[in-house]
Protein backbone atom coordinates (compact mmCIF):
# COMPACT_ATOMS: atom_id res chain seq x y z
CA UNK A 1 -10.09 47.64 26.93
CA UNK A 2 -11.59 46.36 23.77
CA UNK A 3 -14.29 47.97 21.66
CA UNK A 4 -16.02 46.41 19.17
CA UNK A 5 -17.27 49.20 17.11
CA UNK A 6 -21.15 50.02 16.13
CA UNK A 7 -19.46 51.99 12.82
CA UNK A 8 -18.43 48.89 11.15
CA UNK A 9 -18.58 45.89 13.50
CA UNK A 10 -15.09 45.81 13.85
CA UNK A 11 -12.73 45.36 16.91
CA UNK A 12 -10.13 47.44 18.50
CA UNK A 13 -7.97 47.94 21.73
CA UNK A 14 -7.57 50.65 23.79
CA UNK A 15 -4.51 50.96 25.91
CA UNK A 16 -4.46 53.97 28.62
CA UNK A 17 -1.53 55.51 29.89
CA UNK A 18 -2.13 58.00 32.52
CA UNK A 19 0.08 60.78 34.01
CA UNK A 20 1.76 60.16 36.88
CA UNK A 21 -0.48 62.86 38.93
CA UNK A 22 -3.21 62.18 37.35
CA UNK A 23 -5.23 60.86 40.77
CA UNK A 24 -3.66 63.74 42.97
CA UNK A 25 -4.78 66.37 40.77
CA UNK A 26 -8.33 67.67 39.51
CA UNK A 27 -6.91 69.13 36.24
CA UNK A 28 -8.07 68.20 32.75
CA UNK A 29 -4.89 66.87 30.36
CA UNK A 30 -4.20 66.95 26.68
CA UNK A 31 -5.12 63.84 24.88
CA UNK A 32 -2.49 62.23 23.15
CA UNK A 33 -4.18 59.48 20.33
CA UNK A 34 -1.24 56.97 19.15
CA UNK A 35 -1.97 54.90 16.11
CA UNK A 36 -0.49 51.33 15.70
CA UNK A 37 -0.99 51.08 19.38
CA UNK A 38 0.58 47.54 19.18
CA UNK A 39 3.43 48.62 18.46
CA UNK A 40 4.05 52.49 19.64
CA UNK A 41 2.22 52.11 23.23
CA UNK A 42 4.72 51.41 25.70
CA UNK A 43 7.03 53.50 23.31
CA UNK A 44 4.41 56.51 23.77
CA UNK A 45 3.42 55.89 27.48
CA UNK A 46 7.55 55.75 28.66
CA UNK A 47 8.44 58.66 26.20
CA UNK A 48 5.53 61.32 27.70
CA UNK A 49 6.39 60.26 31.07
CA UNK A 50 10.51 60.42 30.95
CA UNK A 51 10.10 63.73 29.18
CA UNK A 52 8.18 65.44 31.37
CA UNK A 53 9.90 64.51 34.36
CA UNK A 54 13.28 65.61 33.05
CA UNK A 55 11.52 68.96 31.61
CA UNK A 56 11.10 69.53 35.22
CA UNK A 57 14.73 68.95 36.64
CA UNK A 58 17.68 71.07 37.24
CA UNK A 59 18.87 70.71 33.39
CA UNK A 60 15.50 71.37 31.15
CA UNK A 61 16.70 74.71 30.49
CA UNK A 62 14.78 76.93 32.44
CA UNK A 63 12.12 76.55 30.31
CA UNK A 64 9.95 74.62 32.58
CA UNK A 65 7.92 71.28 32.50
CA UNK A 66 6.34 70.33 29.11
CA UNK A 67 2.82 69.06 29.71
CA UNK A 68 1.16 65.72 30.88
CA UNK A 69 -0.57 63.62 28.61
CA UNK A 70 -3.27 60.56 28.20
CA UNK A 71 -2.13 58.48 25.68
CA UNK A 72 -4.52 56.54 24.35
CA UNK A 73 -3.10 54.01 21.72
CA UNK A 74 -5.08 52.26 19.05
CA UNK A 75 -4.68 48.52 18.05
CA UNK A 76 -5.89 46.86 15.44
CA UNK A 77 -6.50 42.80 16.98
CA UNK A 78 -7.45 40.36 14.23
CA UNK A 79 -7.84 36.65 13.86
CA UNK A 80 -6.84 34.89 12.29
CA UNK A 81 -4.11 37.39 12.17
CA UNK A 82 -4.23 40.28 9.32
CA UNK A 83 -1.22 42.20 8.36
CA UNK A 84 -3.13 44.45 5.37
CA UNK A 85 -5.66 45.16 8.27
CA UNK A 86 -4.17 48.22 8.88
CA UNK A 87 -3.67 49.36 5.47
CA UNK A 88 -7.51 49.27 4.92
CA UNK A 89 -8.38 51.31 7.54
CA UNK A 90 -5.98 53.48 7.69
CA UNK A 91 -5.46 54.34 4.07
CA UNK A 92 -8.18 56.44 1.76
CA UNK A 93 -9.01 55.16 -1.18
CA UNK A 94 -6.52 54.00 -4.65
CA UNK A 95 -6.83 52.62 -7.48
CA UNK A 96 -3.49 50.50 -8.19
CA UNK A 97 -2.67 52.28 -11.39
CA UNK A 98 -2.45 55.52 -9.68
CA UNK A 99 0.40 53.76 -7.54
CA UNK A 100 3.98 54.24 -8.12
CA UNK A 101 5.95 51.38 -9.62
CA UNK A 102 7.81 51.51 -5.94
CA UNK A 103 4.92 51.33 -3.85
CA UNK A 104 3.33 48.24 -6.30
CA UNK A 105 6.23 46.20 -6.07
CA UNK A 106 5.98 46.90 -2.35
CA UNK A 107 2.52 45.03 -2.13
CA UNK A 108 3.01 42.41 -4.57
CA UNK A 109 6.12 41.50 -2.54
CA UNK A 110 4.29 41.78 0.69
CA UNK A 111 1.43 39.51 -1.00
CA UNK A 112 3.70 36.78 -1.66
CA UNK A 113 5.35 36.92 1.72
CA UNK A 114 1.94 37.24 3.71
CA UNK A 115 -0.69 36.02 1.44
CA UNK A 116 -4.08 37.63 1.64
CA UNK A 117 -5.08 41.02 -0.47
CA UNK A 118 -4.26 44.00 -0.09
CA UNK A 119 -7.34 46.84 0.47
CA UNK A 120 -7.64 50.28 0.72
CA UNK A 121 -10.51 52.83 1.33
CA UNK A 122 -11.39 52.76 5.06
CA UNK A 123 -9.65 55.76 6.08
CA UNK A 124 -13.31 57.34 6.13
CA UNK A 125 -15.10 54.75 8.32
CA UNK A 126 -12.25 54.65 11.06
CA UNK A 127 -11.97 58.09 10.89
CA UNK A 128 -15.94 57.84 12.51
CA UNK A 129 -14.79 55.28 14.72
CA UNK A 130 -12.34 57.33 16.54
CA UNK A 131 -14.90 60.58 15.92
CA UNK A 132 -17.88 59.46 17.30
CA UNK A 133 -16.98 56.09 20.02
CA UNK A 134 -13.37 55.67 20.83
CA UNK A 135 -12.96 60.13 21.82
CA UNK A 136 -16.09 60.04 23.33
CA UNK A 137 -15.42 56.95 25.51
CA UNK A 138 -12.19 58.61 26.32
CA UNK A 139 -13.57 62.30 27.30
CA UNK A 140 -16.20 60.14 29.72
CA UNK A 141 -14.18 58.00 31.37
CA UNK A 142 -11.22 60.21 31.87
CA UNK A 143 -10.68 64.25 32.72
CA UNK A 144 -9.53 65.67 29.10
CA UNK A 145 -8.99 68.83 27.94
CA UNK A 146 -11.47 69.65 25.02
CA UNK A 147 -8.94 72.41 23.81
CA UNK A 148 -6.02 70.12 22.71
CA UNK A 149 -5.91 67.12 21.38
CA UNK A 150 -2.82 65.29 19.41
CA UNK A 151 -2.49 62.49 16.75
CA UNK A 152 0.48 60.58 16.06
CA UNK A 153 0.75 58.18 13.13
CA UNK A 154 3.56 56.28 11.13
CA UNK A 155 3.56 54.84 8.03
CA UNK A 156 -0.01 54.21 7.07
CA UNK A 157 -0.82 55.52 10.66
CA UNK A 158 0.74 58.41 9.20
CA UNK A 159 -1.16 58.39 5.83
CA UNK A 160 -4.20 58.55 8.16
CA UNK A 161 -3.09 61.48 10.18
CA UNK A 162 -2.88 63.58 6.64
CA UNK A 163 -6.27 62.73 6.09
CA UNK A 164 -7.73 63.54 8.99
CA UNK A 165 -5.53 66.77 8.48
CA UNK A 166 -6.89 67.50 4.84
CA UNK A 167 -10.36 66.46 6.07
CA UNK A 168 -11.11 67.17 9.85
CA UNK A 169 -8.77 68.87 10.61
CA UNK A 170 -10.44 70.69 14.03
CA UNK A 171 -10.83 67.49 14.98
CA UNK A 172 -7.14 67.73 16.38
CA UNK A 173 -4.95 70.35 17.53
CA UNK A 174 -1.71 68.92 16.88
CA UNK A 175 -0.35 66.31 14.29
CA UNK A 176 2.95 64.44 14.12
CA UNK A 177 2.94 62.38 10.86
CA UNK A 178 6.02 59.96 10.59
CA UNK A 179 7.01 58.55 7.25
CA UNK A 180 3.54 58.62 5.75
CA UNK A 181 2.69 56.54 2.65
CA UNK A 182 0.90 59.23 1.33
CA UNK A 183 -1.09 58.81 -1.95
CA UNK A 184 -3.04 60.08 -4.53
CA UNK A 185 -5.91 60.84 -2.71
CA UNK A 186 -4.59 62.23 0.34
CA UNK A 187 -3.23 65.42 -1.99
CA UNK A 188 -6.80 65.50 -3.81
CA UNK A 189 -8.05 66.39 -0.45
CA UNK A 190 -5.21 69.25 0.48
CA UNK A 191 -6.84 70.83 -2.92
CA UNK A 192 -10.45 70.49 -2.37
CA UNK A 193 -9.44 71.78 1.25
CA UNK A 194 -7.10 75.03 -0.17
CA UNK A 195 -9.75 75.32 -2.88
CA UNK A 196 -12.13 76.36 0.24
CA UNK A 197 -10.24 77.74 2.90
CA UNK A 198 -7.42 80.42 3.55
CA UNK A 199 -5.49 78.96 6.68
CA UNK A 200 -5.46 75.47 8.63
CA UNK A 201 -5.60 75.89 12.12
CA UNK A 202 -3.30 72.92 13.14
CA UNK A 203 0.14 72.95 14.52
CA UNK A 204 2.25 70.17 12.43
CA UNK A 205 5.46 67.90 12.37
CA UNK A 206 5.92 66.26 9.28
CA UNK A 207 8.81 63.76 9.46
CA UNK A 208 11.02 61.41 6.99
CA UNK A 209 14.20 59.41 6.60
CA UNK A 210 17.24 60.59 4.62
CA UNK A 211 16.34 57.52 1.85
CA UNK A 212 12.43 57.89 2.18
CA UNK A 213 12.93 61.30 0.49
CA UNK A 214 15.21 60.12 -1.85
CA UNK A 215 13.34 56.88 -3.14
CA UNK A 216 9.57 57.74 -1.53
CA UNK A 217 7.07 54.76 -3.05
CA UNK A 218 4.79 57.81 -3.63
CA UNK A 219 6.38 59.32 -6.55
């Protein structure tokens, strides 16, 4: 379904995927809120559906079934098309000196392939987007369960999902950040956030590839 947003004008798609006993059942089920929606849907959608059935076969173990889950995947449309569309609204706000050298050659080569400008700062406004219309719409259209929720973001998806982390971080129970950008700002926040609390009440899986941590463009 599409959404144009009352936060900031701005359009985005919702894609559903339901569990498979979804309509035989009563039972509320765990949100699971997939960035890049584009391209991780059908990823997402096959992933929580093939897991879950072989949790429950003759070689999971013994440990039983591991939940059901409605994904609920979030794309970006634009048009004419917009490849730093993302970047903007996922990303909190830099200032291009506080870049590494890795991370500006990165945009000035993406720039030159692409065209356009690069942007970032909407990481708050999106952040109300998903807060305030696209849960919502979710929790009254479909039976969720208000006591867990999950977020999974990669790349500047992932950037996002430390921000909500540093920020709202009740706002999810669960977080699985893939090979975030992450930048200056997103560790200003884990400060002002230690600064003022002793524990964050999130479970988290921070992930990254072999040559990520050995060349990251965030250091």
């Amino acid at each position: 379904m599409t959404l144009i947003s009352k936060v900031n004008g701005s359009e985005y798609e919702i894609r559903i995927s339901l569990p498979s006993t979804y309509r035989q059942t009563t039972k509320a089920y765990t949100v699971f809120v997939v960035l890049d929606g584009e391209d991780f849907f059908l990823t997402a959608a096959e992933v929580t559906r093939n897991e879950q059935a072989s949790s429950a076969g003759p070689l999971s173990g013994g440990s039983g079934p591991i939940p059901e889950f409605i994904v609920v995947s979030i794309a970006l449309p634009s048009s004419p098309p917009n490849p730093f569309r993302r970047n903007f609204e996922f990303m909190p706000p830099a200032k291009r000196e506080e870049l590494a050298p890795t991370m500006r050659t990165f945009i000035d080569n993406a720039i030159a392939t692409y065209g356009g400008k690069v942007e970032f700062g909407g990481a708050s406004t999106f952040l109300k987007v998903v807060e305030t219309e696209i849960l919502p719409g979710v929790a009254l259209h479909y039976r969720v369960d208000p006591t867990q929720r999950m977020l999974f973001g990669h790349s500047a998806g992932g950037t996002f999902a430390a921000y909500v982390l540093m920020t709202r971080p009740e706002l999810f129970t669960d977080y699985i950040i893939a090979s975030p950008g992450l930048l200056p700002e997103n560790f200003r926040e884990e400060e002002l956030w230690a600064a003022k609390h002793k524990e964050l009440r999130a479970r988290v899986l921070l992930t990254a590839g072999e040559k990520e941590i050995n060349d990251p463009l965030t250091l």
